[in-house]
C-alpha atoms as a PDB file:
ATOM      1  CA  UNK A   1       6.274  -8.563 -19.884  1.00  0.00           C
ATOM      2  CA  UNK A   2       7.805  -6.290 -17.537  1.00  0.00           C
ATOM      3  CA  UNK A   3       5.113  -4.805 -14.703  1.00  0.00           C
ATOM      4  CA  UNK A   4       5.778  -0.713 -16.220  1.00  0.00           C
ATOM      5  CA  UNK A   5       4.283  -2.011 -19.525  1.00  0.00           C
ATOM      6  CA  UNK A   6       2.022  -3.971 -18.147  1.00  0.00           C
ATOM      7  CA  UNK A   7       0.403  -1.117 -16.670  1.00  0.00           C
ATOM      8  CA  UNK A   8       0.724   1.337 -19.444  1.00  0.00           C
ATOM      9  CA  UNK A   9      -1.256  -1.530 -21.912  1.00  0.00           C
ATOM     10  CA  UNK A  10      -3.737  -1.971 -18.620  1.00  0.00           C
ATOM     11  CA  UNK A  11      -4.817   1.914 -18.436  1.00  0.00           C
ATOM     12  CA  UNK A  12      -5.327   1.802 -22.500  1.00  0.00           C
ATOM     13  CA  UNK A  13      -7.696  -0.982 -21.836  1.00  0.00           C
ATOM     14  CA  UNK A  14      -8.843  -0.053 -19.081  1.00  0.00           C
ATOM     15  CA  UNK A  15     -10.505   3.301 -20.394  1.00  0.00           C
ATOM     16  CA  UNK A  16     -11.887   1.750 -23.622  1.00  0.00           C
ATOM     17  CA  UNK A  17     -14.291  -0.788 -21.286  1.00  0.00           C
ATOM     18  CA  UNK A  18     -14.568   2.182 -18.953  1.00  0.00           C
ATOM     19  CA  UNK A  19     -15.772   4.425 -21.455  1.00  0.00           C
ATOM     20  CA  UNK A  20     -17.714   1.817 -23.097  1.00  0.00           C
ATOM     21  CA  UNK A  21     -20.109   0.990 -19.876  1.00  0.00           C
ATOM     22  CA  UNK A  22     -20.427   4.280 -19.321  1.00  0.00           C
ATOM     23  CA  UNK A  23     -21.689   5.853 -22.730  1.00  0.00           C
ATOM     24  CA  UNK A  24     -24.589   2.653 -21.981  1.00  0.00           C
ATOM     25  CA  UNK A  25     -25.338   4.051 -18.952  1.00  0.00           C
ATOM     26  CA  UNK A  26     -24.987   0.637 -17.489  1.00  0.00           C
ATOM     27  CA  UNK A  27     -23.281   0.603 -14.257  1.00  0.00           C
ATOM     28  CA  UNK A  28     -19.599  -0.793 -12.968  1.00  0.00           C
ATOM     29  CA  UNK A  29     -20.986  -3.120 -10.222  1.00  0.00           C
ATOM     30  CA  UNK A  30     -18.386  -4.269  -8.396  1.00  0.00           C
ATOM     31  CA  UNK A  31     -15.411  -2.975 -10.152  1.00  0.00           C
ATOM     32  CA  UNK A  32     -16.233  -4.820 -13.053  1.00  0.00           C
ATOM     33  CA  UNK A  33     -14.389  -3.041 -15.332  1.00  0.00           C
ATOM     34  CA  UNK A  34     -10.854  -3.137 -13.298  1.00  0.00           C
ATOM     35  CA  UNK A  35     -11.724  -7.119 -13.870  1.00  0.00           C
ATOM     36  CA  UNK A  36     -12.423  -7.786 -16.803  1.00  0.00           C
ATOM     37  CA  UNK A  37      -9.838  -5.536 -17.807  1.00  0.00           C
ATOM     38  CA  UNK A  38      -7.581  -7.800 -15.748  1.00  0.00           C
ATOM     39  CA  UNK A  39      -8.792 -10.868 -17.287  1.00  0.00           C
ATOM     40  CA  UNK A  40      -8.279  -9.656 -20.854  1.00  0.00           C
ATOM     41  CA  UNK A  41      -4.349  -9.027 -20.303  1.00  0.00           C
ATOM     42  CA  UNK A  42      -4.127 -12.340 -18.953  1.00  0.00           C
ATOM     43  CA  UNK A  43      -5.870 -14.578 -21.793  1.00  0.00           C
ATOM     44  CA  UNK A  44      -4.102 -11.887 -24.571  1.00  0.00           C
ATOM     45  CA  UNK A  45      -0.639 -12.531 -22.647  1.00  0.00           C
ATOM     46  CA  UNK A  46      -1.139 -16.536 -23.294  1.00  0.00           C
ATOM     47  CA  UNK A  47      -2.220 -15.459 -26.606  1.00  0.00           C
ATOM     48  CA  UNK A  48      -6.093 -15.760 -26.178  1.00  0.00           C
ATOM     49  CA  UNK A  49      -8.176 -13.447 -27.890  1.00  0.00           C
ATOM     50  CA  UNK A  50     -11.588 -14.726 -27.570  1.00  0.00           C
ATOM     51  CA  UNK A  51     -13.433 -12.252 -25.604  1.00  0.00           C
ATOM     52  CA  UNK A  52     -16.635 -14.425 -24.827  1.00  0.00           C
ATOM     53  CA  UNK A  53     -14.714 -16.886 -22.795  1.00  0.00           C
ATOM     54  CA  UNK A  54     -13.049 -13.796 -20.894  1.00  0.00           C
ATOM     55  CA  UNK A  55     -16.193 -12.782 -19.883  1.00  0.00           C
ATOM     56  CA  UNK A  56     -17.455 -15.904 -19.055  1.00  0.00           C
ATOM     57  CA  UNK A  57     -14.072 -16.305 -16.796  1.00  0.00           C
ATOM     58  CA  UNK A  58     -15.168 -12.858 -15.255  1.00  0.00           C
ATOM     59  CA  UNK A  59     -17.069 -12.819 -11.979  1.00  0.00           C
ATOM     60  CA  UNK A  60     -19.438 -10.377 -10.773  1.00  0.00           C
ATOM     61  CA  UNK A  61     -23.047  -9.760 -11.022  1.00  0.00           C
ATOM     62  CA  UNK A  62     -22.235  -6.950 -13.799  1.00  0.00           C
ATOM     63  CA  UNK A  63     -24.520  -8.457 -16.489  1.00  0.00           C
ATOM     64  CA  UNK A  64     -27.452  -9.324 -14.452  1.00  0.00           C
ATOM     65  CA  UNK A  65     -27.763  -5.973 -12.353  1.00  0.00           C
ATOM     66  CA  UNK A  66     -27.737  -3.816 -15.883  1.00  0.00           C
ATOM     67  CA  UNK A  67     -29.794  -6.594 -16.873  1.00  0.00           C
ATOM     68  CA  UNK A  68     -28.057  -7.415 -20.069  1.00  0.00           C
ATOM     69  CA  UNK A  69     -26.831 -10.342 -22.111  1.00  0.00           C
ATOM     70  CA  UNK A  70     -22.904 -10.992 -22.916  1.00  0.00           C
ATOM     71  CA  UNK A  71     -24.238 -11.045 -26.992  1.00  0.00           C
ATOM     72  CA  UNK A  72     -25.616  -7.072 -26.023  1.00  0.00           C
ATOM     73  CA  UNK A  73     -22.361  -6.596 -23.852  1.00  0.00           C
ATOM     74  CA  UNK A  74     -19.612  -7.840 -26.842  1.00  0.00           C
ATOM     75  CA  UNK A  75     -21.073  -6.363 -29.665  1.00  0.00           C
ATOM     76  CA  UNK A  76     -18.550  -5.928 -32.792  1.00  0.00           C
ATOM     77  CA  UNK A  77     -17.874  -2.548 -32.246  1.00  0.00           C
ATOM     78  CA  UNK A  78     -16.605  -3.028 -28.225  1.00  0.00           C
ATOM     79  CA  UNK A  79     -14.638  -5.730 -29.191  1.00  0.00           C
ATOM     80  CA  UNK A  80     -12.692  -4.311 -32.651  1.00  0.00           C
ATOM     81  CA  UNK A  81     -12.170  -1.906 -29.966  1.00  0.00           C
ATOM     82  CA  UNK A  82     -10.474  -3.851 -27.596  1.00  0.00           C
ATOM     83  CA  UNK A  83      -7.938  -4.903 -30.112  1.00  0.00           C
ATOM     84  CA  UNK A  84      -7.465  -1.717 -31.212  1.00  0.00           C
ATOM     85  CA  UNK A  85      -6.707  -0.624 -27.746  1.00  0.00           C
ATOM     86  CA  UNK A  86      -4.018  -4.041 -27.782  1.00  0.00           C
ATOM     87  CA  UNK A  87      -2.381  -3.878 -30.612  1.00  0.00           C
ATOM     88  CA  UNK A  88      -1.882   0.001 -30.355  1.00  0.00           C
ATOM     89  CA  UNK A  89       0.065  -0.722 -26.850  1.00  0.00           C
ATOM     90  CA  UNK A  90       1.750  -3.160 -28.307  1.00  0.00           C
ATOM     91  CA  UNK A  91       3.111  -1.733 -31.504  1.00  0.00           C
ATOM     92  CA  UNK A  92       4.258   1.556 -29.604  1.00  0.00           C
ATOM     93  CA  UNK A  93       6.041  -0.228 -26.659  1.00  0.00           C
ATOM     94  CA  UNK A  94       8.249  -3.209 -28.912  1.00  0.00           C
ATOM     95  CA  UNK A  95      11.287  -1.825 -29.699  1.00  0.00           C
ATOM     96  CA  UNK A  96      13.335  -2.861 -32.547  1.00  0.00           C
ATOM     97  CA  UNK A  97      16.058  -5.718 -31.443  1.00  0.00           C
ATOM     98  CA  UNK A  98      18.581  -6.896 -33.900  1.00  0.00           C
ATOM     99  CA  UNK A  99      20.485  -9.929 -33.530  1.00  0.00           C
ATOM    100  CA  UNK A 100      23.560  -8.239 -32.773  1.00  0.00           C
ATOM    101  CA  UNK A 101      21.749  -6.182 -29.999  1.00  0.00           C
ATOM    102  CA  UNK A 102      21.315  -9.665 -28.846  1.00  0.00           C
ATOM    103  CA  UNK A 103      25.358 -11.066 -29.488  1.00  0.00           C
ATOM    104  CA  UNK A 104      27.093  -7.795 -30.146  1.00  0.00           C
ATOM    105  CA  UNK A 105      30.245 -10.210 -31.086  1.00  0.00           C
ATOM    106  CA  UNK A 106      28.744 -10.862 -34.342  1.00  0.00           C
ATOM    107  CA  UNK A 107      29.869  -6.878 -35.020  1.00  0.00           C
ATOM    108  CA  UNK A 108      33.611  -7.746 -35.364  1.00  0.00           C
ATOM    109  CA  UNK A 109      33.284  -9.630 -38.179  1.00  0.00           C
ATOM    110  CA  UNK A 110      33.434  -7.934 -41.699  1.00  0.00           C
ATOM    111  CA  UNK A 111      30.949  -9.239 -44.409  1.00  0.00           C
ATOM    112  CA  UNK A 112      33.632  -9.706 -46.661  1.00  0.00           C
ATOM    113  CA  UNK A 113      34.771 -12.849 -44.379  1.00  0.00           C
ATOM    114  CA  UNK A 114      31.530 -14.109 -43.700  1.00  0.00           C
ATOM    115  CA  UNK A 115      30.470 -14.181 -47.345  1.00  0.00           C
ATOM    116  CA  UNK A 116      34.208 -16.442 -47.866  1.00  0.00           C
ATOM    117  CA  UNK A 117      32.568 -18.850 -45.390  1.00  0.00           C
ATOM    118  CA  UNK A 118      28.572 -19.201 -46.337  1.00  0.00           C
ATOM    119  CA  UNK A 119      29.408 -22.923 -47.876  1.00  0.00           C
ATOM    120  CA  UNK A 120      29.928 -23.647 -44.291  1.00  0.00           C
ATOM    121  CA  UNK A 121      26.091 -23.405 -43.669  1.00  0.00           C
ATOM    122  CA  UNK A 122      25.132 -26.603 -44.980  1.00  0.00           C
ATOM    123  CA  UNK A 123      26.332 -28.367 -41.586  1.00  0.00           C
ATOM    124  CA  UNK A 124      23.739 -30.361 -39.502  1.00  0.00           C
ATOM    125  CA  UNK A 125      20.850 -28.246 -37.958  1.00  0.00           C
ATOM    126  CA  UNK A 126      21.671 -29.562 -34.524  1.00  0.00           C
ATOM    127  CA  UNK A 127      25.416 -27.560 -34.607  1.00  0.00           C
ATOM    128  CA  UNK A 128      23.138 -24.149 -35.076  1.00  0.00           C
ATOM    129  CA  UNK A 129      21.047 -24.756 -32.524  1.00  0.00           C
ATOM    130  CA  UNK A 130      23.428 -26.089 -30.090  1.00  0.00           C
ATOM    131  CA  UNK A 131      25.473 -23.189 -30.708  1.00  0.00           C
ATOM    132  CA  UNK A 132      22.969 -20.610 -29.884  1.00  0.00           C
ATOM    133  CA  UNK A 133      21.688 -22.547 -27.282  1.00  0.00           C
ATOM    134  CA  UNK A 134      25.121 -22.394 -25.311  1.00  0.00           C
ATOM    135  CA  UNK A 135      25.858 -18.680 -26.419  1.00  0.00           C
ATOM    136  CA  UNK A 136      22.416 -17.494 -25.014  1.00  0.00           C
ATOM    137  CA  UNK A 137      23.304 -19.259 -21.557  1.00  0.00           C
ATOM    138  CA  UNK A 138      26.278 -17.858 -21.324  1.00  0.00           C
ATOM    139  CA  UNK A 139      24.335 -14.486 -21.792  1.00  0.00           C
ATOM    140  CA  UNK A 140      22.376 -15.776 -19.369  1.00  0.00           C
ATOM    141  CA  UNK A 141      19.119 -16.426 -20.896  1.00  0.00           C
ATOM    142  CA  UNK A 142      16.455 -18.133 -18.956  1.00  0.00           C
ATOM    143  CA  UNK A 143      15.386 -20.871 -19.375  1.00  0.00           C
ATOM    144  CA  UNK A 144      15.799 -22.863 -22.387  1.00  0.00           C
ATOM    145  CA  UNK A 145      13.393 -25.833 -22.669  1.00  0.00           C
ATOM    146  CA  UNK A 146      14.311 -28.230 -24.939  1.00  0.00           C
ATOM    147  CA  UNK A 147      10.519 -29.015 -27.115  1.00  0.00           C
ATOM    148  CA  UNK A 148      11.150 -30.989 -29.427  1.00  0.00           C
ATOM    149  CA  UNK A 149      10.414 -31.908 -32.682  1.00  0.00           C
ATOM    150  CA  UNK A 150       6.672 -32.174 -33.909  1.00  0.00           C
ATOM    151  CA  UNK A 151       7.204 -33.602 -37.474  1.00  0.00           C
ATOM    152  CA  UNK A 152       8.797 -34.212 -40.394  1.00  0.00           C
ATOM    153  CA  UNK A 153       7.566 -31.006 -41.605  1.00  0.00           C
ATOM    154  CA  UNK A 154       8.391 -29.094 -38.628  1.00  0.00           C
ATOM    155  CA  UNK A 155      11.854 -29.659 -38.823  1.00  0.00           C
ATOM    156  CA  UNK A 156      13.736 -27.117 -36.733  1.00  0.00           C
ATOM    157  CA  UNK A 157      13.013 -27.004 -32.680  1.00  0.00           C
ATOM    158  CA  UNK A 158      11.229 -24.540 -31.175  1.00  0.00           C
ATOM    159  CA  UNK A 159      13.211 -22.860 -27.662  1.00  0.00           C
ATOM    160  CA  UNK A 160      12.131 -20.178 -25.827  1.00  0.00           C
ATOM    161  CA  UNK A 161      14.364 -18.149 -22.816  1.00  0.00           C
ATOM    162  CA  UNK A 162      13.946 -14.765 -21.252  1.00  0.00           C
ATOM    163  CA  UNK A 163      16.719 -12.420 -21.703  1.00  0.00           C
ATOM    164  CA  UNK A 164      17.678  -8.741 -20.663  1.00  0.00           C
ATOM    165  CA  UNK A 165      18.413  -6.499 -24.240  1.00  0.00           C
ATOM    166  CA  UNK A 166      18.721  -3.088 -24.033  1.00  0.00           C
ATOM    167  CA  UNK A 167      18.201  -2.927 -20.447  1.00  0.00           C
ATOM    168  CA  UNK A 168      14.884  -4.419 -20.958  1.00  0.00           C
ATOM    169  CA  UNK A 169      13.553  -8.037 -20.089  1.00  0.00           C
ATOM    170  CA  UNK A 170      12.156  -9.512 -23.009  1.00  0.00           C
ATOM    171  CA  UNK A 171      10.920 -13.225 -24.082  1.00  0.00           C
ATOM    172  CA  UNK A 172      12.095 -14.883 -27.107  1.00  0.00           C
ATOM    173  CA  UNK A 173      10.931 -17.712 -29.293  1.00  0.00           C
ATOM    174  CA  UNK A 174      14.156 -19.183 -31.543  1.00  0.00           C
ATOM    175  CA  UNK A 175      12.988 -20.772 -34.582  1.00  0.00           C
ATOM    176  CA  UNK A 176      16.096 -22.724 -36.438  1.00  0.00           C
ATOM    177  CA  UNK A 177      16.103 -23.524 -40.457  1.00  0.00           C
ATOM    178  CA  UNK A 178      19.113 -25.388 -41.434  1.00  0.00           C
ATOM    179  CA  UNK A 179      20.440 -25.386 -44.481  1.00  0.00           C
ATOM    180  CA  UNK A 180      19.221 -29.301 -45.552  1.00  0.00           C
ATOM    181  CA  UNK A 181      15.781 -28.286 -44.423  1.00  0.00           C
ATOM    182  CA  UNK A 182      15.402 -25.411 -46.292  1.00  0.00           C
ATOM    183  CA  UNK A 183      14.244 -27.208 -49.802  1.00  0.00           C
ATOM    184  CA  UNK A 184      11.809 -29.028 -48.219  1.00  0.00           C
ATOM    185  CA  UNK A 185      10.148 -26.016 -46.261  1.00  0.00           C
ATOM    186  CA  UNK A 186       8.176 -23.702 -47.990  1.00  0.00           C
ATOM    187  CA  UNK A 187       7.165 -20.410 -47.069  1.00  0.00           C
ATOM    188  CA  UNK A 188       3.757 -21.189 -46.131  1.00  0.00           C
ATOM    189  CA  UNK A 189       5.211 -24.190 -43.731  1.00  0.00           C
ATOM    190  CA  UNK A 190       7.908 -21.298 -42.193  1.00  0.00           C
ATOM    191  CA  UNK A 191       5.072 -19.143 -41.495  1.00  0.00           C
ATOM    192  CA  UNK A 192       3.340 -22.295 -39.728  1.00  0.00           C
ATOM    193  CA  UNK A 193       6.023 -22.373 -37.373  1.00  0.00           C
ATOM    194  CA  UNK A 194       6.198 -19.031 -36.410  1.00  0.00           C
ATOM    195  CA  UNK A 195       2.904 -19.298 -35.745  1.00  0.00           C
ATOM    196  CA  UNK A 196       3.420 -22.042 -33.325  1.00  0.00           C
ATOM    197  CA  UNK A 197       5.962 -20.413 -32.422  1.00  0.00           C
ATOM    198  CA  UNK A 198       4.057 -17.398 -31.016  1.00  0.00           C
ATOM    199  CA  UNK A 199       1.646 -19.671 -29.113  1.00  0.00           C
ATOM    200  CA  UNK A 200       3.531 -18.670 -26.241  1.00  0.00           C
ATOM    201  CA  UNK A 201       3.327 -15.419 -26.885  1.00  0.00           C
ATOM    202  CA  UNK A 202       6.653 -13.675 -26.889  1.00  0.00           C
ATOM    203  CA  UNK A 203       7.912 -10.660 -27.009  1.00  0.00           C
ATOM    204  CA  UNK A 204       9.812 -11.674 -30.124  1.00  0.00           C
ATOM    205  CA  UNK A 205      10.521 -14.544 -32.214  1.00  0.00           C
ATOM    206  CA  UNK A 206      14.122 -15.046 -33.138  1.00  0.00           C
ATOM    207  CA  UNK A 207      13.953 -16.951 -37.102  1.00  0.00           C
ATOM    208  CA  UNK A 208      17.420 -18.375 -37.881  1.00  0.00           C
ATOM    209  CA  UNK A 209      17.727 -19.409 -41.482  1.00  0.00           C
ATOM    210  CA  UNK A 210      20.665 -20.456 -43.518  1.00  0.00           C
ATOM    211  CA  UNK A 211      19.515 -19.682 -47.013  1.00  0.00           C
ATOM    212  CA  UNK A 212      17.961 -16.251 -47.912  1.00  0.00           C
ATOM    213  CA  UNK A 213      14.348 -15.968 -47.522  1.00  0.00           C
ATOM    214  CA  UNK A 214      11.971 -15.017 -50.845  1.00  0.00           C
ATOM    215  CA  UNK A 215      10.208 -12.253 -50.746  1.00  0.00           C
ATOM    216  CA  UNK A 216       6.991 -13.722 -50.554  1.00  0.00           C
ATOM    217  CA  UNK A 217       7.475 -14.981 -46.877  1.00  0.00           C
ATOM    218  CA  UNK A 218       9.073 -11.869 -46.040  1.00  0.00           C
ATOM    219  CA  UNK A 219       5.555 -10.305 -47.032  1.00  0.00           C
ATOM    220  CA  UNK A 220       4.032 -12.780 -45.040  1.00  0.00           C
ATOM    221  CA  UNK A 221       5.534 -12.339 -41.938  1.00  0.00           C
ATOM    222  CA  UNK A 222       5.078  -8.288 -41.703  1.00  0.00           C
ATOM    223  CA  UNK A 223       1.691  -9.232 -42.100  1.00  0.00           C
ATOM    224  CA  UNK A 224       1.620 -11.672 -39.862  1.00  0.00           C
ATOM    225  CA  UNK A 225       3.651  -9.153 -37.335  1.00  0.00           C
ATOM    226  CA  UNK A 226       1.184  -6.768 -37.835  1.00  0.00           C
ATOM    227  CA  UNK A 227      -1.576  -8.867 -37.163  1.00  0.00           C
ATOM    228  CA  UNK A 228      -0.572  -9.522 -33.470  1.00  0.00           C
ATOM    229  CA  UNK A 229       0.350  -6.347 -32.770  1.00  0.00           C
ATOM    230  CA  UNK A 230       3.873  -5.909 -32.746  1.00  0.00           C
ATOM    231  CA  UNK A 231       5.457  -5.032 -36.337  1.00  0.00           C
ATOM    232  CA  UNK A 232       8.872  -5.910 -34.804  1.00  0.00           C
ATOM    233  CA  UNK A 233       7.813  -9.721 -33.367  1.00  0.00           C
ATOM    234  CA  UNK A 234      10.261 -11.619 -35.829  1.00  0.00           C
ATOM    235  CA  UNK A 235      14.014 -11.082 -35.974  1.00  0.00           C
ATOM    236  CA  UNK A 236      14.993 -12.964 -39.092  1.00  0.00           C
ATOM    237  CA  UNK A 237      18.447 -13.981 -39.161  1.00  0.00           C
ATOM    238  CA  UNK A 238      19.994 -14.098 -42.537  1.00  0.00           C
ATOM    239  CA  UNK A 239      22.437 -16.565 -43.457  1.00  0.00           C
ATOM    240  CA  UNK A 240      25.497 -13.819 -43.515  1.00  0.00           C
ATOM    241  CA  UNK A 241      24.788 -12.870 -40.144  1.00  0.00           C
ATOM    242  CA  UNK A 242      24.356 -16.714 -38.865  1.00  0.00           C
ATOM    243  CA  UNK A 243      27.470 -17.207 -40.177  1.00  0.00           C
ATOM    244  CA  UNK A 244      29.376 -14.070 -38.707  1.00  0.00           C
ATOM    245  CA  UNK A 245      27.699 -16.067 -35.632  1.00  0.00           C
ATOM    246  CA  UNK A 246      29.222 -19.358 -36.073  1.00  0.00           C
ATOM    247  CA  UNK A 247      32.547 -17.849 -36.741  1.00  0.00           C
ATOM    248  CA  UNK A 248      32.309 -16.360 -33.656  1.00  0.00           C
ATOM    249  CA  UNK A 249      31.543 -19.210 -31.562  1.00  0.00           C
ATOM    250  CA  UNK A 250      34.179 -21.617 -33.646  1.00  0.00           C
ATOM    251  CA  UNK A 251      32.081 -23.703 -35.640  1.00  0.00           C
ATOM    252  CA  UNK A 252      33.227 -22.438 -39.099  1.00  0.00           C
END
């Protein structure tokens, strides 16, 4: 996340614990606030939202000089709060990226050939990936660790890269789901790996699919999206536009 947004989501969280201590009348030994403030964009960056182990992870003698206990300090209220605060930053400061903001290229070609060409899709899952993997290098995304596969069920790797998009750094998460895996993948398993996915906590989560997704996991993701924060987190990548893709990089 670059350090101008970082700052913008600090102050917003910043003001709620602020605010907070002081309508307690407890006081902010030792810049306290500034660091647990700190400490919360950290853990939420890595995708940890448990606020009892940030404050545990917090030092200072905040608690015992106002002579109160982390239950009395992270009551329900303060911490609906600080999620608020998150997801609010969040939500505002995501813009929306398209997969051709990502490969522009994909513009030249007209539906009407891609649709001639969908059959093609049912080629191994391995060509997909190694195709995007290639064309985001050559974009010069960085870097793209290969993770591997977990199980049968999770079927399609997992990659993530940094890359600039509309003059703006951003992380992505690319989720593939060939054609042959599709049938065997319900929505509820697809969700599971964006999930996993997001365990690194990107700025979005690029989900590749060569057959149409039903509207039921379409439901689920927004949901999901909204959840975390950031109603734009997961670029789905219908089979027509995989396919203008491919035809772009020579596969089909």
């Amino acid at each position: 996340m670059e350090l101008q947004l970082q700052n913008q989501i600090k102050i917003k969280v910043y003001n709620v614990v602020l605010n907070y201590i002081q309508s307690h009348g407890w006081v902010n030994f030792d810049g306290f606030a500034d660091d647990f403030t700190d400490e919360v964009l950290n853990q939420f960056n890595k995708g940890n939202f448990d606020l009892e182990a940030i404050l545990t992870t917090t030092k200072g003698p905040f608690l015992a000089l106002n002579r109160i206990k982390a239950e009395q300090f992270l009551n329900q209220s303060f911490t609906n709060s600080i999620h608020r605060a998150w997801n609010k930053a969040m939500k505002i400061s995501m813009p929306v990226i398209r997969f051709s903001d990502i490969f522009p290229e994909v513009n030249a070609c007209e539906n009407s050939q891609a649709e001639t060409k969908l059959d093609k899709l049912q080629m191994d899952e391995k060509i997909i990936q190694k195709a995007l993997r290639d064309a985001l290098r050559e974009k010069g995304a960085t870097p793209m660790p290969h993770r591997g596969k977990d199980s049968s069920v999770e079927i399609a790797d997992i990659e993530d890269y940094n890359m600039k998009v509309k003059g703006r750094e951003f992380s992505f998460t690319v989720v593939v789901k060939g054609y042959n895996s599709m049938p065997k993948a319900n929505p509820k398993e697809i969700m599971h790996q964006i999930t996993r996915a997001y365990i690194t906590h990107p700025d979005f989560v690029l989900l590749v699919l060569a057959k149409e997704p039903v509207d039921f996991l379409l439901t689920q993701i927004k949901l999901y999206a909204k959840d975390v924060g950031n109603s734009n987190l997961v670029i789905i990548v219908p089979p027509i536009e995989l396919v203008k893709f491919l035809i772009w990089r020579g596969k089909v």
